[in-house]
Protein backbone atom coordinates (compact mmCIF):
# COMPACT_ATOMS: atom_id res chain seq x y z
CA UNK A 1 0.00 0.00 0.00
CA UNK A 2 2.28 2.34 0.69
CA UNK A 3 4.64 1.72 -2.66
CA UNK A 4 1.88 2.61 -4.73
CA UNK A 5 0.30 5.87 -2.50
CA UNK A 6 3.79 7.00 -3.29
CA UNK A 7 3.36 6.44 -6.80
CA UNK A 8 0.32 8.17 -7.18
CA UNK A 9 -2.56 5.37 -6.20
CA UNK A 10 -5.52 6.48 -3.98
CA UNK A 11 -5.70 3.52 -1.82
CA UNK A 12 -9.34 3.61 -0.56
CA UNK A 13 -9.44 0.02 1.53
CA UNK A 14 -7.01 -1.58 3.17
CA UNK A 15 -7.46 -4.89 5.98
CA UNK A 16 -5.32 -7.37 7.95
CA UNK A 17 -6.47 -9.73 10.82
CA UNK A 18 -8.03 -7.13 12.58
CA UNK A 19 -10.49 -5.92 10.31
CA UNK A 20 -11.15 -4.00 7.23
CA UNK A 21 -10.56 0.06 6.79
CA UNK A 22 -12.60 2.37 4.78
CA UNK A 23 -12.16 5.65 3.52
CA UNK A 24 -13.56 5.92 -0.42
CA UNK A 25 -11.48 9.51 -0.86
CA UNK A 26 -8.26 7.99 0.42
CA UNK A 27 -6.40 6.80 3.45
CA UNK A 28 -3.66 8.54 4.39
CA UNK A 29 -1.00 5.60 4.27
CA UNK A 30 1.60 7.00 6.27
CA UNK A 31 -0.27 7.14 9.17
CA UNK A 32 -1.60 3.98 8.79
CA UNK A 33 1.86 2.51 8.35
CA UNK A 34 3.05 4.21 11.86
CA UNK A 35 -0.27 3.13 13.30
CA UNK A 36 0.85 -1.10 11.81
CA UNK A 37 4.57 -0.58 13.12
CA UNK A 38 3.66 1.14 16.89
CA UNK A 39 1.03 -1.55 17.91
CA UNK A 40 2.19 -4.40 15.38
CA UNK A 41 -1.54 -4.65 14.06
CA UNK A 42 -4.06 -1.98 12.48
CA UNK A 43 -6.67 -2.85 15.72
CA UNK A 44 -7.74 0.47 16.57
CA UNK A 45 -7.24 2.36 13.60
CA UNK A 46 -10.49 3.83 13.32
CA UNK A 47 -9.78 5.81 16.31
CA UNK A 48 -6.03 7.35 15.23
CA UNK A 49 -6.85 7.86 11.00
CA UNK A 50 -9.78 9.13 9.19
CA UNK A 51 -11.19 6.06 8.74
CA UNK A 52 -14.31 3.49 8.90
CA UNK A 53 -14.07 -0.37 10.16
CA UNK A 54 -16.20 -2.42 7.97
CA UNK A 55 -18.78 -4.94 10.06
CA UNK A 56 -18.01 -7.71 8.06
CA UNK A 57 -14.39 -7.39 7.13
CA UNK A 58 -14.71 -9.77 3.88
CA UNK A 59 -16.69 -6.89 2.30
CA UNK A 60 -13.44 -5.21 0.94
CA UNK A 61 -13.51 -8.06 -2.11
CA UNK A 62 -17.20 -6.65 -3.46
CA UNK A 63 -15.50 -2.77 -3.31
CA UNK A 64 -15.87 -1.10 -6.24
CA UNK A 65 -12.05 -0.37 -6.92
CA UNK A 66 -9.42 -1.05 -10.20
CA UNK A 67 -6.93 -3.11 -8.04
CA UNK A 68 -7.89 -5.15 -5.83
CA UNK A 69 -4.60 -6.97 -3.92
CA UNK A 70 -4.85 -9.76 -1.43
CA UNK A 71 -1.64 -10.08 -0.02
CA UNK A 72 -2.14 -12.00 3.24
CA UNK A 73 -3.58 -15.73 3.20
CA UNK A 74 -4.57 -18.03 0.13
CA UNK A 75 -8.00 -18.89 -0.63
CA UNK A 76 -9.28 -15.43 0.28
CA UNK A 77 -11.22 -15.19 -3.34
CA UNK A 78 -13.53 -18.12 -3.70
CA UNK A 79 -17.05 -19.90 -4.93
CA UNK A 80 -18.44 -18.16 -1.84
CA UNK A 81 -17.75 -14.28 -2.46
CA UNK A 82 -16.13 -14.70 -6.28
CA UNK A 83 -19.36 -12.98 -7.45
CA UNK A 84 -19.03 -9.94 -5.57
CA UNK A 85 -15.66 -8.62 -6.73
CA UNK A 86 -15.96 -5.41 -8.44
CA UNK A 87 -12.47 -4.72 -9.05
CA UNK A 88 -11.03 -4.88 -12.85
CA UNK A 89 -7.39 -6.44 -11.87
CA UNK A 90 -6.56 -8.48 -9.19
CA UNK A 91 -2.80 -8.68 -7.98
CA UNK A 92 -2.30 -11.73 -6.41
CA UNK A 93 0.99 -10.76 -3.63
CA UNK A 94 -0.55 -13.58 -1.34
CA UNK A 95 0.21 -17.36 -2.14
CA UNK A 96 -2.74 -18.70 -4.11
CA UNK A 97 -5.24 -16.22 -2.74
CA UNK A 98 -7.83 -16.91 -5.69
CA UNK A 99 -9.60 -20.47 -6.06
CA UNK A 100 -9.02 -22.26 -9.64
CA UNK A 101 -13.05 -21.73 -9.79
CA UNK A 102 -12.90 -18.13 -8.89
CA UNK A 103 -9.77 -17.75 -11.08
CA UNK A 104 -12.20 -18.84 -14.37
CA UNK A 105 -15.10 -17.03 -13.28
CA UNK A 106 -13.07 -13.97 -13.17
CA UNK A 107 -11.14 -14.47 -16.10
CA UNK A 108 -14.69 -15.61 -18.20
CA UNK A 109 -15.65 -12.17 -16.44
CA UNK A 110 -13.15 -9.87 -17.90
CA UNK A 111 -11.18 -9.79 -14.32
CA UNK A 112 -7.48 -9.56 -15.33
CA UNK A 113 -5.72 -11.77 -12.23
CA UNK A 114 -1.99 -11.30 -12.26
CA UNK A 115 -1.28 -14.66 -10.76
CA UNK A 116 0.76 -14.72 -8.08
CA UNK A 117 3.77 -16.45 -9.24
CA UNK A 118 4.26 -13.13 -11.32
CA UNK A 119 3.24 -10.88 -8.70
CA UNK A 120 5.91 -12.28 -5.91
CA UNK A 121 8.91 -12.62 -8.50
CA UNK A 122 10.36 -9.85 -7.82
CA UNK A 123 11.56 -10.75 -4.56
CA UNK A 124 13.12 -13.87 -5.81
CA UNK A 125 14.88 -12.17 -8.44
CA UNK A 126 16.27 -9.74 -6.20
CA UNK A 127 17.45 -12.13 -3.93
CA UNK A 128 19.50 -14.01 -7.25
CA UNK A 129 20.68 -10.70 -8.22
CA UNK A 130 22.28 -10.47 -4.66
CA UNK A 131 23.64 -14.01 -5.10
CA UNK A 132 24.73 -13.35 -8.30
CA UNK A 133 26.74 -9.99 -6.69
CA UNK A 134 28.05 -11.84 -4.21
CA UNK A 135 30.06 -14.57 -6.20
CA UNK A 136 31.36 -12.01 -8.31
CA UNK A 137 32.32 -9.89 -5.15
CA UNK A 138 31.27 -6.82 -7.32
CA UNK A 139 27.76 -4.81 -5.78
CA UNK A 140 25.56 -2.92 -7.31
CA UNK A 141 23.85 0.57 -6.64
CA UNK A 142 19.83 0.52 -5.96
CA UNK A 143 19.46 2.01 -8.87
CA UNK A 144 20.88 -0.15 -10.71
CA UNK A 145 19.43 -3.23 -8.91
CA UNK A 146 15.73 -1.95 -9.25
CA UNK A 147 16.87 -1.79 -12.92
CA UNK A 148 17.87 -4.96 -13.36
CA UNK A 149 14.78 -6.39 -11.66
CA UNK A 150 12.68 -4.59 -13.36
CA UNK A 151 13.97 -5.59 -16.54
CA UNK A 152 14.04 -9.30 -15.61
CA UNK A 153 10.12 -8.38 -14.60
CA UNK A 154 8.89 -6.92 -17.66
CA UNK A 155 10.37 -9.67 -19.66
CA UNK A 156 8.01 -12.33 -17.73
CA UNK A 157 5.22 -9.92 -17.90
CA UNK A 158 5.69 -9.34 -21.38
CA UNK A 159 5.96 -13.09 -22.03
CA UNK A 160 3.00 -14.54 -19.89
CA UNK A 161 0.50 -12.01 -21.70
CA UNK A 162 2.09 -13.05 -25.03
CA UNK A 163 1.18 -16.36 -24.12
CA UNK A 164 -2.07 -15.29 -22.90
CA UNK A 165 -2.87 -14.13 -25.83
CA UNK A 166 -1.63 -16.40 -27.89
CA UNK A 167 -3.63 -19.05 -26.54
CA UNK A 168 -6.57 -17.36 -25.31
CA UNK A 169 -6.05 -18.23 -21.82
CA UNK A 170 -5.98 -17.04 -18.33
CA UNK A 171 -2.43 -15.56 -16.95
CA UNK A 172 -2.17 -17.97 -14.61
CA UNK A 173 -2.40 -20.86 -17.29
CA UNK A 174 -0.04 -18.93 -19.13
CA UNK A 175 2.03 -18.72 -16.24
CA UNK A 176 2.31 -22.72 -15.88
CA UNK A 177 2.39 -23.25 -19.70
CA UNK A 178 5.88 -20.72 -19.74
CA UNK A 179 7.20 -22.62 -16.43
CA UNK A 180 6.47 -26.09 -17.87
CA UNK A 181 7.73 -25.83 -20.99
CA UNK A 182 10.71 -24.03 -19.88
CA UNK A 183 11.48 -27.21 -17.79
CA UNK A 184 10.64 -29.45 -20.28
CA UNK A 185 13.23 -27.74 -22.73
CA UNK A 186 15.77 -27.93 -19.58
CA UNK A 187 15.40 -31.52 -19.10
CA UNK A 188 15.66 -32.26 -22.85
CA UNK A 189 18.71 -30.31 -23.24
CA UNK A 190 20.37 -32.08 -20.38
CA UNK A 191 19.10 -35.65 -21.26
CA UNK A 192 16.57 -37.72 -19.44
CA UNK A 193 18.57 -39.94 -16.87
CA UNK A 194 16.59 -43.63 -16.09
């Protein structure tokens, strides 16, 4: 939440175990994030930031908003409140958040789901770029490290909505196809051992 109030999102929504904040012209995510890091949890929120709790804390999926992001626990999108999702993307930062049947609804819906083996890459690559540093004993600026990840990101991006395209299927299928066949080709190239 807070990378992308600082680039210029209005994050309306925003929940952890606790409960579910409201605020449709904007939360003011800085004070929220001192809020999270003083008591550890956003309990109590309501009282400290121009905010509302929601009652029932899984109505932040049926919010009418463009991105919708769970980033917690898997299996928070499923069968049971897949029709009340509003939003137009969903970036999946949590494990497996959305259902395989929720996943086709929303795709036969027009619901673009970057799956979350996309969406969590970058921390993975970042952490081989750092590997990679360290056996060559040579380290990079952050500039030059968010460069490189991003590059390595928009190449994946770039190639799972090929894909998607291509084959006129979800991201997440085209996500599994790319992996798949990529270790196919590996295992071809190095021989099959019996």
């Amino acid at each position: 939440a807070q990378l992308l109030h600082k680039s210029g999102a209005k994050i309306i929504a925003i929940a952890d175990i606790s409960g579910a904040y409201l605020n449709e012209n904007g939360i003011n995510i800085d004070e929220v994030v001192w809020h999270q890091q003083s008591y550890g949890i956003l309990d109590g929120l309501e009282g400290e930031v121009d905010v509302e709790k929601l009652d029932d804390p899984l109505n932040i999926f049926g919010l009418p908003v463009d991105i919708l992001i769970p980033a917690a626990v898997e299996l928070q999108i499923t069968d049971k409140n897949m029709f009340e999702v509003k939003a137009k993307i969903i970036a999946e930062v949590a494990h497996d958040p959305v259902s395989p049947l929720a996943d086709k609804y929303l795709c036969e819906k027009g619901v673009l789901t970057i799956p979350d083996i996309l969406c969590n890459s970058g921390g993975t690559i970042g952490r081989y770029l750092e590997w990679v540093q360290n056996k060559i004993g040579y380290y990079w600026t952050p500039e030059r490290m968010d460069k490189e990840v991003r590059a390595i990101m928009d190449k994946a991006f770039d190639n799972v909505i090929a894909t998607s395209k291509k084959n006129s299927i979800s991201l997440r299928l085209a996500a599994a196809v790319l992996a798949v066949g990529r270790v196919a080709k590996a295992a071809e190239l190095r021989g099959i051992y019996a």
